[in-house]
N, C-alpha and C. Protein backbone atom coordinates (compact mmCIF):
# COMPACT_ATOMS: atom_id res chain seq x y z
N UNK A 1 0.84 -1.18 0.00
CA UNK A 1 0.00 0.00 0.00
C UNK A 1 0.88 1.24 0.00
N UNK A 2 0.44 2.22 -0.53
CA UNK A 2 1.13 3.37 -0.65
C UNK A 2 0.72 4.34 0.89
N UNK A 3 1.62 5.28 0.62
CA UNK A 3 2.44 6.02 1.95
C UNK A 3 0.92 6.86 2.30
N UNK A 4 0.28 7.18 1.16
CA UNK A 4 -0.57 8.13 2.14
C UNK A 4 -2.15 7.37 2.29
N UNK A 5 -2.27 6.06 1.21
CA UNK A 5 -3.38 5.14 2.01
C UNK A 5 -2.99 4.82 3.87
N UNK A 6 -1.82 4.90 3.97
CA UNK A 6 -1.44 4.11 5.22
C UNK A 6 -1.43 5.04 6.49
N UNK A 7 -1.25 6.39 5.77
CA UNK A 7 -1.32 7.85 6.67
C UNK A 7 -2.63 7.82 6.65
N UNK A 8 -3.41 7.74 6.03
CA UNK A 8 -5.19 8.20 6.06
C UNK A 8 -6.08 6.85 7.06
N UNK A 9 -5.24 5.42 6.84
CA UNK A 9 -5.77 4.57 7.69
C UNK A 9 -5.40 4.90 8.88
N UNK A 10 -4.67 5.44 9.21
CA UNK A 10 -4.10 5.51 10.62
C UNK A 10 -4.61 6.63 11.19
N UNK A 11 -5.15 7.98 10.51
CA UNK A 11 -5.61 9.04 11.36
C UNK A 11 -6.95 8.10 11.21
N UNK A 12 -8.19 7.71 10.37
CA UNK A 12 -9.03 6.57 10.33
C UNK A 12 -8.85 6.38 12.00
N UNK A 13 -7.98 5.13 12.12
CA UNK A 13 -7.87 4.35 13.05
C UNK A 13 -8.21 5.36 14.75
N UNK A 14 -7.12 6.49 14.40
CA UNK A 14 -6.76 7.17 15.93
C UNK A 14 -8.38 7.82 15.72
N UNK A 15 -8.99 8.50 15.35
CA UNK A 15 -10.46 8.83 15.35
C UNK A 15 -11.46 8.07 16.04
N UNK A 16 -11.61 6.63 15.39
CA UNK A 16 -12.73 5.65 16.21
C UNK A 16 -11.82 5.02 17.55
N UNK A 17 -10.51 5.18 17.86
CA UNK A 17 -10.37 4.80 19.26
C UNK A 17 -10.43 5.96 20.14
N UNK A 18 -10.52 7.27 19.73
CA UNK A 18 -10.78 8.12 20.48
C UNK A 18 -12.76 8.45 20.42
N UNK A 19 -13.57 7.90 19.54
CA UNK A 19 -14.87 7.51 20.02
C UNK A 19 -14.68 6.12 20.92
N UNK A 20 -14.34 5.63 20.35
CA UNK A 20 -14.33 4.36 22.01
C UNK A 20 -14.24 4.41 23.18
N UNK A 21 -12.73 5.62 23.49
CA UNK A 21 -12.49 5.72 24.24
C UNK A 21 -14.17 6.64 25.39
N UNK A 22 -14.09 7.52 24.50
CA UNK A 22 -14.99 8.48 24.99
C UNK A 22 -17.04 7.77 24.64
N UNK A 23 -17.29 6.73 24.28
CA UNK A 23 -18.39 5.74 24.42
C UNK A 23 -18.11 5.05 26.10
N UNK A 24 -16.79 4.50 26.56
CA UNK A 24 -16.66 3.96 27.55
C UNK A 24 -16.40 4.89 28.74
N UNK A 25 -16.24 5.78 28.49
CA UNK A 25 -16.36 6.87 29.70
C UNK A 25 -17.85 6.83 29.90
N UNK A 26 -18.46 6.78 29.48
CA UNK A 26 -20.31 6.71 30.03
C UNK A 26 -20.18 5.70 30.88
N UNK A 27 -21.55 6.10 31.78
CA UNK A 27 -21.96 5.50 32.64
C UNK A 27 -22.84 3.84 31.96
N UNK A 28 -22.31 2.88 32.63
CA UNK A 28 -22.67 1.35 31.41
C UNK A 28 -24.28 1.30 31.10
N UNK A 29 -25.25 1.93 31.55
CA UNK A 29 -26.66 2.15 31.29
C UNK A 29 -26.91 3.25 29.85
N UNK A 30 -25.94 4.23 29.67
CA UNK A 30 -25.58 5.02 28.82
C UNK A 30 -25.46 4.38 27.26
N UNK A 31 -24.30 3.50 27.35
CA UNK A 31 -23.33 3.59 26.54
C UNK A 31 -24.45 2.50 25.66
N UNK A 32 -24.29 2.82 24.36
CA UNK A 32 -24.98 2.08 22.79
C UNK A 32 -24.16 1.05 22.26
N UNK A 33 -24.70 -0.18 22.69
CA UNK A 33 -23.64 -1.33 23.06
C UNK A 33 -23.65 -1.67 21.44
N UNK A 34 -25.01 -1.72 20.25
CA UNK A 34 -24.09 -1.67 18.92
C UNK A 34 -23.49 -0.85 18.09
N UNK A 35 -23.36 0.54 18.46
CA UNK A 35 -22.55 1.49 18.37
C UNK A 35 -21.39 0.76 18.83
N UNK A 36 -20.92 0.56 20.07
CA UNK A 36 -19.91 0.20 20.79
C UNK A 36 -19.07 -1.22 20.11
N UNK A 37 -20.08 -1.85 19.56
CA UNK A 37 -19.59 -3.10 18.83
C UNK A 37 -18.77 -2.84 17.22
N UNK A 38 -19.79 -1.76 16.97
CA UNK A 38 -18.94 -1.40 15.54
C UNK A 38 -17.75 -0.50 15.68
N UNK A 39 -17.80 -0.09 16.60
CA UNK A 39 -16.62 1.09 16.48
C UNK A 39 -15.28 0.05 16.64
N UNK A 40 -15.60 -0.74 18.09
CA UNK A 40 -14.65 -1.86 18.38
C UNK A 40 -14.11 -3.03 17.48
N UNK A 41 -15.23 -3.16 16.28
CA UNK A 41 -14.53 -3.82 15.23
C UNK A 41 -13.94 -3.28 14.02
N UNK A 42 -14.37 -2.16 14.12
CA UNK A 42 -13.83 -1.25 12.91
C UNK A 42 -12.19 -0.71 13.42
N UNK A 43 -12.23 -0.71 14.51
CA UNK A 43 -11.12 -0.22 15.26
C UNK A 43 -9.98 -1.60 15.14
N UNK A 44 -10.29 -2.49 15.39
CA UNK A 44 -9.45 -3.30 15.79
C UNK A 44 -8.92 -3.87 13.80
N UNK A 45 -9.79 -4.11 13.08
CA UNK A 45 -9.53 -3.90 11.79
C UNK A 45 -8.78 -3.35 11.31
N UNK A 46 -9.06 -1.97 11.79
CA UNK A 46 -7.86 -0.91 11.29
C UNK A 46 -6.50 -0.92 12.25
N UNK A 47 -6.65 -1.30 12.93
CA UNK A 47 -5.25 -1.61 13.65
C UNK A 47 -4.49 -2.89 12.62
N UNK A 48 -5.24 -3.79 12.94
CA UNK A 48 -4.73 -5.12 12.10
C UNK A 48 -4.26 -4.57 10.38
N UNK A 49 -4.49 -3.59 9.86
CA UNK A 49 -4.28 -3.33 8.65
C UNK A 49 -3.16 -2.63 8.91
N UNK A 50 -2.62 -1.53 10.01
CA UNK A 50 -1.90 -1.01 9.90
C UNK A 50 -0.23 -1.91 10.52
N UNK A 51 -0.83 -2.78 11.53
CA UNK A 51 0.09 -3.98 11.41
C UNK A 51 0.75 -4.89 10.46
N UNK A 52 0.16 -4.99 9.73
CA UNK A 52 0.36 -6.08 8.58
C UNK A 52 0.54 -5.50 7.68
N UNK A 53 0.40 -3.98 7.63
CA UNK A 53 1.37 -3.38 6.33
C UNK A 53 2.93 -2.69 7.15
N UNK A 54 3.16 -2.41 8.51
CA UNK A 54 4.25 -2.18 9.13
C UNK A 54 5.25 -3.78 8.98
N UNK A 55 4.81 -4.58 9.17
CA UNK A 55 5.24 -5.89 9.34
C UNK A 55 6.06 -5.70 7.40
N UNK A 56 5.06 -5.81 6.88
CA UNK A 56 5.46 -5.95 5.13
C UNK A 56 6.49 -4.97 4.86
N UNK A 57 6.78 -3.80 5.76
CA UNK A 57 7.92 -2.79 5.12
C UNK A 57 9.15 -2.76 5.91
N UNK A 58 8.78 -4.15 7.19
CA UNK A 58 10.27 -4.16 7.76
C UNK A 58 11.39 -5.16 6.76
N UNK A 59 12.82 -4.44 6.57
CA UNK A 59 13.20 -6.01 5.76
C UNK A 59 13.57 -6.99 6.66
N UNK A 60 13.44 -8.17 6.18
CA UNK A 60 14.41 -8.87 6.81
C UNK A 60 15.66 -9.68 6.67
């Protein structure tokens, strides 16, 4: 993947863990548990993408 798909996944990424973060600051009667489910898989997705293209540009 190119340099600025990988810059745009990653501000992507830091965005929905800073809604996560701030979904789990509510009080647990509050918080929109499938809201909470998508953000948490969209999040963890985009982590895993930005892993596995860091992994691909180390040499070895």
């Amino acid at each position: 993947m190119s340099k600025d798909v990988i810059a745009i996944v990653a501000i992507v990424s830091f965005v929905i863990w800073i809604a996560v973060s701030r979904e789990t600051a509510k009080p647990s009667k509050e918080i929109k548990w499938p809201i909470m489910i998508t953000l948490l898989s969209a999040g963890t997705l985009s982590a895993l993408v930005l892993t596995i293209s860091l992994f691909q540009s180390l040499p070895f």
